[in-house]
Protein backbone atom coordinates (compact mmCIF):
# COMPACT_ATOMS: atom_id res chain seq x y z
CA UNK A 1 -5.78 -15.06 -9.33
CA UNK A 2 -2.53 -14.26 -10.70
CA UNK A 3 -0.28 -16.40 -8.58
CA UNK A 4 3.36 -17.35 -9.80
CA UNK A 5 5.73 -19.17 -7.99
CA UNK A 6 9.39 -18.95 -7.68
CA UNK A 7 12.57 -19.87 -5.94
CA UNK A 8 13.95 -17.31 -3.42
CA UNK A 9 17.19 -16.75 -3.44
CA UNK A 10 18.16 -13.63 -1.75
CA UNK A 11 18.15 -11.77 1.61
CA UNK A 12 15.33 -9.33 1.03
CA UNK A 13 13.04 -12.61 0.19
CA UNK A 14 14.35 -14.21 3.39
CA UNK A 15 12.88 -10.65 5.19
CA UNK A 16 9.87 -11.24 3.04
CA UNK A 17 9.69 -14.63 4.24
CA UNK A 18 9.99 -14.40 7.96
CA UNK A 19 6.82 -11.47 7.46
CA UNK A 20 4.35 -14.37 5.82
CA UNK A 21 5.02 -16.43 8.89
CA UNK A 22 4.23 -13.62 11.67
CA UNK A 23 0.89 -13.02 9.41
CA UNK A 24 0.25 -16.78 8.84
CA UNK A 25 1.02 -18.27 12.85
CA UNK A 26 1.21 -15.38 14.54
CA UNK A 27 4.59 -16.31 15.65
CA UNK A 28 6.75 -14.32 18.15
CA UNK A 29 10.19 -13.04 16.93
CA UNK A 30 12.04 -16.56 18.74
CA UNK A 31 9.87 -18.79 16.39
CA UNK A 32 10.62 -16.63 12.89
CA UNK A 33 13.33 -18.60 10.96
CA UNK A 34 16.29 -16.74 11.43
CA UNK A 35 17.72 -15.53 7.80
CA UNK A 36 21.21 -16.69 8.13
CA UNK A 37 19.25 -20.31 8.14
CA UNK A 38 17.29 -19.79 5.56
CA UNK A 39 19.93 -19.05 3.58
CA UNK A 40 22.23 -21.20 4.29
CA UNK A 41 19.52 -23.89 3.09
CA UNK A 42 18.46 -22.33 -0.04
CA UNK A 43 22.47 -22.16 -1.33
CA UNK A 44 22.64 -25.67 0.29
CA UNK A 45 20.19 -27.70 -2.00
CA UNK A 46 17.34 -26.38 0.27
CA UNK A 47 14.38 -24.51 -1.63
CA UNK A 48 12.00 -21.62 -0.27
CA UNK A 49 9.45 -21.55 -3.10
CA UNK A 50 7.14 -18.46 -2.82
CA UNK A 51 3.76 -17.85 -4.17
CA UNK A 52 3.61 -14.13 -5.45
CA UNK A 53 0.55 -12.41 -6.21
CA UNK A 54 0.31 -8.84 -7.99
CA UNK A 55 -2.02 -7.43 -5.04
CA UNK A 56 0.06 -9.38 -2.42
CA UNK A 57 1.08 -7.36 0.83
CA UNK A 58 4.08 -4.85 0.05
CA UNK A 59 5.61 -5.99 3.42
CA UNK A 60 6.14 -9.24 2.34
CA UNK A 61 7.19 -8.28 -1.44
CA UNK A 62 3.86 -9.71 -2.97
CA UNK A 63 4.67 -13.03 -1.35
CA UNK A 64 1.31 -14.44 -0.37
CA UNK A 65 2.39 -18.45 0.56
CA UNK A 66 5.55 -19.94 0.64
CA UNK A 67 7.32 -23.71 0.81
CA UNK A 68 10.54 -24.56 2.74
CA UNK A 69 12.17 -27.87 2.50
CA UNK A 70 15.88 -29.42 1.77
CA UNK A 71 17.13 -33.08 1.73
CA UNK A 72 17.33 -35.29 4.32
CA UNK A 73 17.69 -39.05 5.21
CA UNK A 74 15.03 -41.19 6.82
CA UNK A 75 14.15 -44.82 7.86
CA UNK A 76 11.13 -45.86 5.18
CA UNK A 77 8.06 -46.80 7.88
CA UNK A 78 6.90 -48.98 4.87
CA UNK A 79 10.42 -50.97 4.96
CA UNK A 80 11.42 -51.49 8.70
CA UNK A 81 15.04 -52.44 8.91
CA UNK A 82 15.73 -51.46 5.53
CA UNK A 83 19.12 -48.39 5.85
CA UNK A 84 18.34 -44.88 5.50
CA UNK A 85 17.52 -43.47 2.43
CA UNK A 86 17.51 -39.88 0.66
CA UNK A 87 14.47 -37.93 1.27
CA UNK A 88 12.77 -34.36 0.91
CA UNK A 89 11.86 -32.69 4.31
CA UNK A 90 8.97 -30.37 4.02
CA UNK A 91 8.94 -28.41 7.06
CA UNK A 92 6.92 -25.33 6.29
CA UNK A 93 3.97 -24.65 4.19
CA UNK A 94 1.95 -21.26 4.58
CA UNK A 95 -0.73 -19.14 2.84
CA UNK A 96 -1.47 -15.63 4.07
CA UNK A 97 -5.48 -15.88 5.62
CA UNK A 98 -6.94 -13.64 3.04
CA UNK A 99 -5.84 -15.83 0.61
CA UNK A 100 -6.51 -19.62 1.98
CA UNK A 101 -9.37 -21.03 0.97
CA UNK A 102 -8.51 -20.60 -3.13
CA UNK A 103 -6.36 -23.28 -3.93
CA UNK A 104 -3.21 -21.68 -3.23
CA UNK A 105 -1.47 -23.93 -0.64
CA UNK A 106 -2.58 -27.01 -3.32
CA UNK A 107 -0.98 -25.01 -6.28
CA UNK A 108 2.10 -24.82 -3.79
CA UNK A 109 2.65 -28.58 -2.76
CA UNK A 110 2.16 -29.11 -6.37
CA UNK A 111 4.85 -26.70 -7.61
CA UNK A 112 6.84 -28.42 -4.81
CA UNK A 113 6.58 -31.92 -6.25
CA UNK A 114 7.28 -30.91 -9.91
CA UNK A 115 10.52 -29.07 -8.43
CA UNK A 116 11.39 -32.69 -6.63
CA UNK A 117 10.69 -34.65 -9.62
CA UNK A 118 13.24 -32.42 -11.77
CA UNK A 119 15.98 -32.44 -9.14
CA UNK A 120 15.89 -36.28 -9.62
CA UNK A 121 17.35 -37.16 -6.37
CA UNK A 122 14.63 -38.76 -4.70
CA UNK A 123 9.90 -38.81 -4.85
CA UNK A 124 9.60 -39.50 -1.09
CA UNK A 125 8.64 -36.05 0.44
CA UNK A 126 7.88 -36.34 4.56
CA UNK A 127 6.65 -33.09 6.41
CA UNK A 128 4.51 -33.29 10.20
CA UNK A 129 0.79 -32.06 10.51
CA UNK A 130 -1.36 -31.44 13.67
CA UNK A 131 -3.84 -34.48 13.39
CA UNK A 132 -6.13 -32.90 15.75
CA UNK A 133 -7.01 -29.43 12.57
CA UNK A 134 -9.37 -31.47 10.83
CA UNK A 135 -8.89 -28.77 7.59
CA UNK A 136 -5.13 -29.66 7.42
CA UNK A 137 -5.57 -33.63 7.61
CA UNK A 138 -8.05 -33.09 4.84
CA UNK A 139 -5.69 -31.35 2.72
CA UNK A 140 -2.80 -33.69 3.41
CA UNK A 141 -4.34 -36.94 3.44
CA UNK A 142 -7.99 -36.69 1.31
CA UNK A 143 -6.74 -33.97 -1.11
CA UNK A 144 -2.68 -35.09 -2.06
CA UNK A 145 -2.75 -38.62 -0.94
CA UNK A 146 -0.30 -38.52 1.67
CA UNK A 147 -0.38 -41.17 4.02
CA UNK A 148 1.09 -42.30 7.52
CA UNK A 149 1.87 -44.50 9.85
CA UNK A 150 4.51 -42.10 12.25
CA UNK A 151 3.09 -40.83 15.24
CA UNK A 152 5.35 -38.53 17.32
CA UNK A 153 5.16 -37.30 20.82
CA UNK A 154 5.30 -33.67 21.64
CA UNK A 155 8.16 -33.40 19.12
CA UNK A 156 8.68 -29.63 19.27
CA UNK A 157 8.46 -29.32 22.92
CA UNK A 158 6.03 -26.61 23.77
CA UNK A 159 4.86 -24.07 21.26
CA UNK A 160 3.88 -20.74 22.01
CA UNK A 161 2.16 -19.24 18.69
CA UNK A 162 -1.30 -18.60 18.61
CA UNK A 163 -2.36 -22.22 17.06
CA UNK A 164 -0.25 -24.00 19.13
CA UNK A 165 0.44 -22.79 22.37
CA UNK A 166 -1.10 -24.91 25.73
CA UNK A 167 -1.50 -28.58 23.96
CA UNK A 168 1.99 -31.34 23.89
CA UNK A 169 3.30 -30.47 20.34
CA UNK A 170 2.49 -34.34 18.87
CA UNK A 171 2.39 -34.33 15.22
CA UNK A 172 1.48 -36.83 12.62
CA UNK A 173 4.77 -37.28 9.77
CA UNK A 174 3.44 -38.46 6.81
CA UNK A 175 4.75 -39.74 3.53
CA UNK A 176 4.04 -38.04 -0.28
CA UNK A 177 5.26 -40.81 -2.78
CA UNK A 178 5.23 -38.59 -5.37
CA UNK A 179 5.16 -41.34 -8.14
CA UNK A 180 2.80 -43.76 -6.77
CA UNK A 181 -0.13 -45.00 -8.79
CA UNK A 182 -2.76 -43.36 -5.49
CA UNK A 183 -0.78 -39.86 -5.43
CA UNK A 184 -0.92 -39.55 -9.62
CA UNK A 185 -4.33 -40.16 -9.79
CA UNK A 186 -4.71 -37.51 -7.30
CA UNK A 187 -2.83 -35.14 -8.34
CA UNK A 188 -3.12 -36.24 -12.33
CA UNK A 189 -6.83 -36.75 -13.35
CA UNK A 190 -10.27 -35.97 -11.97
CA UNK A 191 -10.61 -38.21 -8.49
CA UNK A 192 -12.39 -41.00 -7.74
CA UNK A 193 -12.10 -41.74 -4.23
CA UNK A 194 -12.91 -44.77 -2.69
CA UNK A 195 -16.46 -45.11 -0.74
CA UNK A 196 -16.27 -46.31 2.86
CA UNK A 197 -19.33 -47.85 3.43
CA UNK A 198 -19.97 -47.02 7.51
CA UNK A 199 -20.58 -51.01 7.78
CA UNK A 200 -17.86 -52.29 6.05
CA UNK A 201 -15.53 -49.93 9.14
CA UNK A 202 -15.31 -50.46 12.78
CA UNK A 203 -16.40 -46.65 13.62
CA UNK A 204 -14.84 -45.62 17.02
CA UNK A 205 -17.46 -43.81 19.49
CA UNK A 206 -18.19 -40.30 19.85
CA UNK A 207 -20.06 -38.90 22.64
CA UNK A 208 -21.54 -35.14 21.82
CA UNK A 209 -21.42 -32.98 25.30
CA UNK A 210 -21.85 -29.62 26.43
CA UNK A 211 -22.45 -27.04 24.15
CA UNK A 212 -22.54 -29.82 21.40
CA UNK A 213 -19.05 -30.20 21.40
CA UNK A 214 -17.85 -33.42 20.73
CA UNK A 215 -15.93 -35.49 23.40
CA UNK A 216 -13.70 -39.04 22.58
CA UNK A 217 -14.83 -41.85 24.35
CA UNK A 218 -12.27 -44.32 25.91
CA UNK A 219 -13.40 -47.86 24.21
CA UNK A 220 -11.77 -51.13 23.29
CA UNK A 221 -9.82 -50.44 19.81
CA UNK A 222 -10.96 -53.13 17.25
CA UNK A 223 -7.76 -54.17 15.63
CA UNK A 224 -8.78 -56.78 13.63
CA UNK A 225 -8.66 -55.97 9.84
CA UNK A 226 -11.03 -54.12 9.64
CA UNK A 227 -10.57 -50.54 8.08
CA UNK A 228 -10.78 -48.05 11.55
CA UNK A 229 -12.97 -44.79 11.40
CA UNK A 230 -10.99 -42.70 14.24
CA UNK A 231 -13.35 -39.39 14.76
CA UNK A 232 -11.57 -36.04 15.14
CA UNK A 233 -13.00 -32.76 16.16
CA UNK A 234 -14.40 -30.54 13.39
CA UNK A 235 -13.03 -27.37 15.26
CA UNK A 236 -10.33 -28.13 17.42
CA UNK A 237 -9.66 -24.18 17.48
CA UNK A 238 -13.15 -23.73 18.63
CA UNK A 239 -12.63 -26.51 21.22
CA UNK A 240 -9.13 -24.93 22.42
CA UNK A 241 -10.55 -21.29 22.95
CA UNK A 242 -13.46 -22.76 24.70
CA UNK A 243 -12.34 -25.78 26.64
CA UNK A 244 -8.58 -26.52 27.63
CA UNK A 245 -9.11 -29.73 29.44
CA UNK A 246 -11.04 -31.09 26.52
CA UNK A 247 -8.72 -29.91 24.02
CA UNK A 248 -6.30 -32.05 25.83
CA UNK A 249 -8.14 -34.98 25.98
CA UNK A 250 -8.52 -35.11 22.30
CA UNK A 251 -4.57 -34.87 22.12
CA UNK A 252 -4.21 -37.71 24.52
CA UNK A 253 -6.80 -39.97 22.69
CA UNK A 254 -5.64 -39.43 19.19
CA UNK A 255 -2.57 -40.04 20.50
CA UNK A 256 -3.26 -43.77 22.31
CA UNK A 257 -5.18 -44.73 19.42
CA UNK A 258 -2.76 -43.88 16.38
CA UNK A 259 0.28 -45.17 18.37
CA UNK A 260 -2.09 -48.39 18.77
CA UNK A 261 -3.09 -48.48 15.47
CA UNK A 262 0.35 -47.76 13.53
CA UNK A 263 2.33 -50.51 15.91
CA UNK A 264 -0.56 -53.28 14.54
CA UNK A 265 0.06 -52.35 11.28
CA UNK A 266 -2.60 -49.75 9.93
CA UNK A 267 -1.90 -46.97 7.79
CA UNK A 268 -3.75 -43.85 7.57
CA UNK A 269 -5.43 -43.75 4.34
CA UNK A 270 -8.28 -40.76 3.89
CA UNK A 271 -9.88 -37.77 6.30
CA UNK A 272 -13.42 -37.23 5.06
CA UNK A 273 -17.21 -36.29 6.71
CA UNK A 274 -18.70 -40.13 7.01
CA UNK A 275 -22.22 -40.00 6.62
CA UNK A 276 -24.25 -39.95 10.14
CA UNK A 277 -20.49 -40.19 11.68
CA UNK A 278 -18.76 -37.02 11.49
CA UNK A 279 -15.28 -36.17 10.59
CA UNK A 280 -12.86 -39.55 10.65
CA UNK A 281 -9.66 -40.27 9.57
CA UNK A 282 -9.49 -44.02 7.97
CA UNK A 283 -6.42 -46.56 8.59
CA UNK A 284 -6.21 -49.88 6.72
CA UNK A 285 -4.22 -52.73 8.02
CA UNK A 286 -1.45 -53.74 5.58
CA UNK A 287 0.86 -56.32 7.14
CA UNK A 288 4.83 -55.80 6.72
């Protein structure tokens, strides 16, 4: 594909803008970013960095995936008491549907890291994620070596787009070091991941119920070393349309168990299929 990306810095790529995010989260007019604040951050030290294909919609000027972020301070999780300290926040990331699934949201968060890099200011980037959509924690985690230890409750209050609405808003916030020696041999050189040997783990249960879907099971969380393999749905959309009240008990465990984990320590580390498993996410402990 022919995809270029630039900065936008006018009104009628604001208009553009607020059109990818109806199309990408089906969002009602009271969720669109308004264009006065959009920009007032991009003339602010703020960035909305589109993706623009030739064939792109004409309703949204060719724009087919866009980036919003501007600097902010935050408390380092992996320094605890240290001051705040100059950060990016990433706050949106979207790709129109007919073109996910080709590498365009990865060609974005990498566009967005080179931009970082050149402003100079700072290579900590945070943004939020729905741990419960397996396909997003893979992308954030597995594919750009983000990791995290923030868990936060129901932080945007109810939501009531189509991917969002009827579930506590909890979000994971993780951390991009952009310079680190994991993210540049991500992002830098063909990847060799680490194994995780199912034996080496302590896997968490699973219990598979009606209709095969899968359901958490309340056990005893093993905190002690050992890497954790927490499962997560494979289809949590499939599980919402289908089944509210299981839907929400998959928010309510993921949420006891990373809150658990991240206040002993562990730090989620990789979101891959483990053989004979399922999906997992995978914290290691690493002591202050």
């Amino acid at each position: 594909m022919n995809i270029t990306f630039r900065p936008v810095q006018d009104i009628e790529g604001c208009f553009h803008f607020q059109e990818l995010q109806r199309q990408v989260w089906h969002s009602e007019t009271i969720d669109v970013v308004p264009n006065h604040v959009t920009m007032t951050l991009i003339k602010n030290g703020g960035v909305l960095l589109g993706a623009y294909d030739p064939a792109g919609p004409a309703e949204t000027g060719g724009m087919v995936g866009a980036a919003l972020w501007w600097l902010g301070l935050g408390t380092d999780p992996a320094t605890p008491g240290a001051p705040p300290r100059l950060k990016i926040c990433s706050h949106m990331v979207g790709v129109l549907p007919a073109w996910q699934g080709k590498g365009v949201g990865l060609r974005l968060k990498l566009a967005q890291r080179e931009a970082v890099l050149r402003q100079g200011l700072t290579d900590w980037i945070t943004w939020t994620y729905d741990p419960l959509y397996r396909v997003n924690g893979v992308f954030n985690i597995h594919r750009l070596g983000a990791t995290c230890r923030t868990y936060l409750r129901n932080v945007y209050g109810e939501l009531r787009d189509a991917l969002n609405a009827g579930v506590p808003s909890d979000r994971c916030q993780v951390d991009w070091r952009l310079n680190s020696p994991y993210v540049l041999r991500e992002v830098t050189t063909p990847r060799q991941r680490q194994p995780w040997p199912a034996d080496a783990l302590a896997v968490l249960p699973v219990a598979q119920g009606e209709h095969g879907l899968p359901h958490p099971v309340d056990a005893p969380l093993p905190l002690d070393g050992r890497p954790l393999a927490v499962p997560i749905p494979e289809d949590i959309g499939l599980i919402r349309r289908t089944d509210g009240e299981l839907s929400m008990a998959w928010r309510l465990y993921l949420r006891q168990v990373l809150e658990a984990a991240f206040a002993a320590g562990y730090v989620m580390v990789d979101c891959l299929h483990l053989e004979s498993h399922g999906w997992r996410y995978i914290l290691i402990h690493q002591p202050e």
